[in-house]
Protein backbone atom coordinates (compact mmCIF):
# COMPACT_ATOMS: atom_id res chain seq x y z
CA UNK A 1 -120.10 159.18 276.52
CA UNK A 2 -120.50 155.91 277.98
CA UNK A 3 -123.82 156.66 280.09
CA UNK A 4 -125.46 157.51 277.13
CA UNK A 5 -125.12 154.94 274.71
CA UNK A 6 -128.38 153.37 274.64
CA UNK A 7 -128.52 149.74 275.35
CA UNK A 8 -127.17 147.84 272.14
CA UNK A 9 -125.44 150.85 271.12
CA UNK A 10 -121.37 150.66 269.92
CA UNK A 11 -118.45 152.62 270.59
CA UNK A 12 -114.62 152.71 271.20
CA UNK A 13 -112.49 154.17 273.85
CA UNK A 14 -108.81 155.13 273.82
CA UNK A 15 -106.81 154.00 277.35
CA UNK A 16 -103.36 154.46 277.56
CA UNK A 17 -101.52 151.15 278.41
CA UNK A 18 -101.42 149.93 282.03
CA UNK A 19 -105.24 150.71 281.98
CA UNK A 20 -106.59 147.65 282.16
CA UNK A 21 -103.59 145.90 284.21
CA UNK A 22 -102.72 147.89 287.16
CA UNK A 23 -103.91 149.76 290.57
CA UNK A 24 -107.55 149.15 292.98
CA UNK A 25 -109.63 151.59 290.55
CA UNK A 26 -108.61 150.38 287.39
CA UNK A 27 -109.51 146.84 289.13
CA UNK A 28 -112.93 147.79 289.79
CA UNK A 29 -113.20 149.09 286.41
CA UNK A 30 -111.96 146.14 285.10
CA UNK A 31 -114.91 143.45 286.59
CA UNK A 32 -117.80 146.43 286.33
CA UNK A 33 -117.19 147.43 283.01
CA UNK A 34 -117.57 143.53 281.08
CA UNK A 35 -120.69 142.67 283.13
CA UNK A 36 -122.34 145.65 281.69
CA UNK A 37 -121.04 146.17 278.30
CA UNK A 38 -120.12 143.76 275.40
CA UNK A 39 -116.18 143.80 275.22
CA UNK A 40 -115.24 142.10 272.05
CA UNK A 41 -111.81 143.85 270.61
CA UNK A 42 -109.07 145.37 272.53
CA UNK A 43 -106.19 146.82 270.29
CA UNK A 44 -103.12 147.38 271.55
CA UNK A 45 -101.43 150.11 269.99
CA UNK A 46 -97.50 151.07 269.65
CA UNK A 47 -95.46 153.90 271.68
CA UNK A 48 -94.77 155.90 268.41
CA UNK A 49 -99.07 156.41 267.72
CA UNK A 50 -99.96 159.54 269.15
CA UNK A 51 -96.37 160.98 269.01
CA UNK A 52 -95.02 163.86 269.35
CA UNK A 53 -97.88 164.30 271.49
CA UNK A 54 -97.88 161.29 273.64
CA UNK A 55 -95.12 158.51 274.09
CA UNK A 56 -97.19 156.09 275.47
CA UNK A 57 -98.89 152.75 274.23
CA UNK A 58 -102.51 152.76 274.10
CA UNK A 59 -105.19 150.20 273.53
CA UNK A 60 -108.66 150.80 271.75
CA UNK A 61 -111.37 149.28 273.40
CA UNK A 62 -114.53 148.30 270.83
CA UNK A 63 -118.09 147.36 273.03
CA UNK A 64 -121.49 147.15 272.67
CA UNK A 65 -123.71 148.28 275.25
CA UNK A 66 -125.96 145.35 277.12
CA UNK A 67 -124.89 142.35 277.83
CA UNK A 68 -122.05 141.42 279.82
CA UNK A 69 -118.78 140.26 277.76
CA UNK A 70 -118.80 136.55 276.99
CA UNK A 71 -115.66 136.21 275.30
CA UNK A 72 -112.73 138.79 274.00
């Protein structure tokens, strides 16, 4: 999904929590990811959200294709 957004195109992701704060990958992901794409929300979502499917947190991540992320 991400490769093709075209370049100023918008979308949102769903990550389970921990994804942006933990382990080498989700590192890299973390300093690739803003210099390509406009971050500019992150919602962070409660346990109870995807239940009884999931029991975990998750964050929505809004970005624009682009221009790295300036400001969240």
């Amino acid at each position: 999904m991400i490769c093709t957004l075209k370049k100023g195109g918008r979308a949102a992701i769903v990550l389970p929590d921990g994804s942006l704060t933990s382990d080498v990958v989700k590192q890299r992901i973390r300093e690739e990811f803003p210099e390509q794409y406009t971050v500019h929300t992150i919602v962070r979502l409660p346990n109870s959200v995807f239940q009884p499917y999931a029991s975990v947190a998750a964050n929505l991540l809004f970005f624009t294709k682009g221009e790295p992320t300036k400001e969240i």
